[in-house]
C-alpha atoms as a PDB file:
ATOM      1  CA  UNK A   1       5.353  27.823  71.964  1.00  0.00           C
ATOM      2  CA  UNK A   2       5.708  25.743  68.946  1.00  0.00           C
ATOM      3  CA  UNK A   3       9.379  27.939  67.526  1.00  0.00           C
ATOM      4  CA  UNK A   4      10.911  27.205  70.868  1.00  0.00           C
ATOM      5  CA  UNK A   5       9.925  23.288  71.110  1.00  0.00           C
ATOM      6  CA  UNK A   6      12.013  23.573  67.136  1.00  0.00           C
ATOM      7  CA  UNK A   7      14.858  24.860  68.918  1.00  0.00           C
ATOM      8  CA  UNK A   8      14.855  22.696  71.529  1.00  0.00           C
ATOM      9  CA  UNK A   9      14.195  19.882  69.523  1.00  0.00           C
ATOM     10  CA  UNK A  10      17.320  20.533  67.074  1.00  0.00           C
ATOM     11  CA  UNK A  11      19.358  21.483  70.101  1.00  0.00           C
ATOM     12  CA  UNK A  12      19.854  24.882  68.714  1.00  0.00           C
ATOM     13  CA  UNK A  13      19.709  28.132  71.084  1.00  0.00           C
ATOM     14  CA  UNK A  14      16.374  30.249  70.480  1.00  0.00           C
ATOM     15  CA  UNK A  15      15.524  34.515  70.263  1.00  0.00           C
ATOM     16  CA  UNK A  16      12.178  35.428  70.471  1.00  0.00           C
ATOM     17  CA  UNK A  17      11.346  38.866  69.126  1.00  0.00           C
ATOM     18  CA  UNK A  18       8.399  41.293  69.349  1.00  0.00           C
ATOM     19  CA  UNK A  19       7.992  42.741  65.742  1.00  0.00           C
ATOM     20  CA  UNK A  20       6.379  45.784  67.187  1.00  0.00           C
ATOM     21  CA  UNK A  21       9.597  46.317  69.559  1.00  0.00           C
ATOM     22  CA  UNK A  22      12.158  46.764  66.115  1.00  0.00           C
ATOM     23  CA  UNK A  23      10.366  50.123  65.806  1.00  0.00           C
ATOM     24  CA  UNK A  24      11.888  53.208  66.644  1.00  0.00           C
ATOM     25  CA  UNK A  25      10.918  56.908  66.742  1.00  0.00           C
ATOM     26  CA  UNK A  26      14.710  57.784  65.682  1.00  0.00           C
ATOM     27  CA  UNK A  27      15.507  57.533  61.517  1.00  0.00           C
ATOM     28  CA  UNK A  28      17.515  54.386  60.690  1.00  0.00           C
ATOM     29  CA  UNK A  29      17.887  53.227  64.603  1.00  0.00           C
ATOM     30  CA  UNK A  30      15.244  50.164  63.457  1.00  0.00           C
ATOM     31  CA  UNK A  31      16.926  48.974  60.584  1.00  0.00           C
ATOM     32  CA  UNK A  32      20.056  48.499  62.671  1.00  0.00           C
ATOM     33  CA  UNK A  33      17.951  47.073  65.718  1.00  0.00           C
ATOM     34  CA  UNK A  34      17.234  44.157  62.886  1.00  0.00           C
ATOM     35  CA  UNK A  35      21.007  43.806  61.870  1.00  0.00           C
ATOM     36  CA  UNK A  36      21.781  43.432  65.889  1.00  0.00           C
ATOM     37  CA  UNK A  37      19.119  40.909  66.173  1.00  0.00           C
ATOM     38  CA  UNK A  38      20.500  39.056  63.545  1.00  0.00           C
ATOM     39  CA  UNK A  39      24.254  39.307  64.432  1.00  0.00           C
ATOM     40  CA  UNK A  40      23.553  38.060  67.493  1.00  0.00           C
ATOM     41  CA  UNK A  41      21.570  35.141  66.155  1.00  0.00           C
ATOM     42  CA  UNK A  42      24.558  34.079  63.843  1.00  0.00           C
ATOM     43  CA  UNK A  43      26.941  34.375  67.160  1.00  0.00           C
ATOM     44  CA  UNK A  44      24.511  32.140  68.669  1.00  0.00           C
ATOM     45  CA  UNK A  45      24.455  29.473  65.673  1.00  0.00           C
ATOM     46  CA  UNK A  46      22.641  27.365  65.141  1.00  0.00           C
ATOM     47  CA  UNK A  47      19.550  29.476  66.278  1.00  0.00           C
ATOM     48  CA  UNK A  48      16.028  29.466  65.700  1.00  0.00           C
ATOM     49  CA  UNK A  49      14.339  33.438  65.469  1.00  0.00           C
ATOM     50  CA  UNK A  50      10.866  33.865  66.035  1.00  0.00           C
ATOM     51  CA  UNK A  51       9.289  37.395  65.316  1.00  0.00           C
ATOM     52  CA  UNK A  52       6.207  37.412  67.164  1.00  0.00           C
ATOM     53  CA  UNK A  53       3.442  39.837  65.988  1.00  0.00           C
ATOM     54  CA  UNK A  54       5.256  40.784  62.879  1.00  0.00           C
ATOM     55  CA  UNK A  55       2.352  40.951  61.518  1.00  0.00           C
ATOM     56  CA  UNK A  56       1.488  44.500  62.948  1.00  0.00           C
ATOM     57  CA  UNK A  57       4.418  45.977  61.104  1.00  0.00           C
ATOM     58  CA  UNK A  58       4.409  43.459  57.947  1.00  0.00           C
ATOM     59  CA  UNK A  59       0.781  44.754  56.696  1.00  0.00           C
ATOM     60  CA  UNK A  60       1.748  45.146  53.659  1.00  0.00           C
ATOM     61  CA  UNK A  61       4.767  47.218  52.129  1.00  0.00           C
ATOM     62  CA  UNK A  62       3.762  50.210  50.730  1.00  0.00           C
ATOM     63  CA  UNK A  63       0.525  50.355  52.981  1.00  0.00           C
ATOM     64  CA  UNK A  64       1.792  51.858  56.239  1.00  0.00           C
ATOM     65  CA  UNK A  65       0.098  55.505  55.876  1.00  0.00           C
ATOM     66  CA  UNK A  66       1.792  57.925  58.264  1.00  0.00           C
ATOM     67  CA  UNK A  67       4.313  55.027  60.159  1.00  0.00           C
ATOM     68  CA  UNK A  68       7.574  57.697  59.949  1.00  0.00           C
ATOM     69  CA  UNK A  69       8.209  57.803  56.692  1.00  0.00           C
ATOM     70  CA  UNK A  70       7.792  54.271  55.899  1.00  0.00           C
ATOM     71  CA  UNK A  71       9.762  52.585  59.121  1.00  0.00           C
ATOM     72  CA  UNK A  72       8.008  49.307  58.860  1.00  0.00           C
ATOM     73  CA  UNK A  73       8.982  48.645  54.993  1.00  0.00           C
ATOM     74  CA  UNK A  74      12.616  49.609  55.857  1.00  0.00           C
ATOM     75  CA  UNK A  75      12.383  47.096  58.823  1.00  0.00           C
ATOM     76  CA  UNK A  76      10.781  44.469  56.459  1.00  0.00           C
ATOM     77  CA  UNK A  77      13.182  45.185  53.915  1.00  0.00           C
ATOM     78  CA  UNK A  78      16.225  45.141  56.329  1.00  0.00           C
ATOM     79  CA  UNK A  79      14.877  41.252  57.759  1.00  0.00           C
ATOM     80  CA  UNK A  80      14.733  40.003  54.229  1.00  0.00           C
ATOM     81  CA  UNK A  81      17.832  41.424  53.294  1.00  0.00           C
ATOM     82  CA  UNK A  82      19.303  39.067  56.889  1.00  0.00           C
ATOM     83  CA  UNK A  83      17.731  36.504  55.910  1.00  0.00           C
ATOM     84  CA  UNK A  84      18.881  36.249  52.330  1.00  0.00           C
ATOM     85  CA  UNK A  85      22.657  36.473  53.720  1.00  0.00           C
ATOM     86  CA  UNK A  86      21.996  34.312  56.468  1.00  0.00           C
ATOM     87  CA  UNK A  87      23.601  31.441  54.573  1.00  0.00           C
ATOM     88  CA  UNK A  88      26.645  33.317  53.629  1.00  0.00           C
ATOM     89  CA  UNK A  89      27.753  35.466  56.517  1.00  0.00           C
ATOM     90  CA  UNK A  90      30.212  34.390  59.232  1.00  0.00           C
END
């Protein structure tokens, strides 16, 4: 795995995630499954995250046809909106 050879390599701690795993059946429960994920990352800083298969849920936003009311572009939105702050949060 090329993300954890990174980490290791800049001696920083490393989270693997399954993209598919951030959804939820339950209204707003994935969003803060991604805000978890990324707390813990900046507890465990410097850290490497690796989503792995985002790609099933990251299609395209606006494209996700019967996914619960659009779950996978609040998720995307929701890891963007992390990783903007990641800089600026402690």
């Amino acid at each position: 795995l090329l993300a954890k050879a990174i980490a290791n390599e800049c001696q920083a701690n490393f989270i693997s995630i399954k993209g598919p795993e951030l959804l939820t059946m339950w209204f707003g429960e994935s969003e803060a499954n991604v805000r978890e994920i990324f707390d813990k990352a900046r507890q465990a800083a410097p850290c490497v995250l690796f989503f792995d298969e985002l790609d099933s849920i990251a299609k395209a936003r606006g494209g996700n046809i019967g996914d619960g009311g659009g779950a996978a572009d609040r998720v995307i939105n929701q890891i963007l909106t992390e990783m903007d702050g990641m800089s600026t949060k402690k």
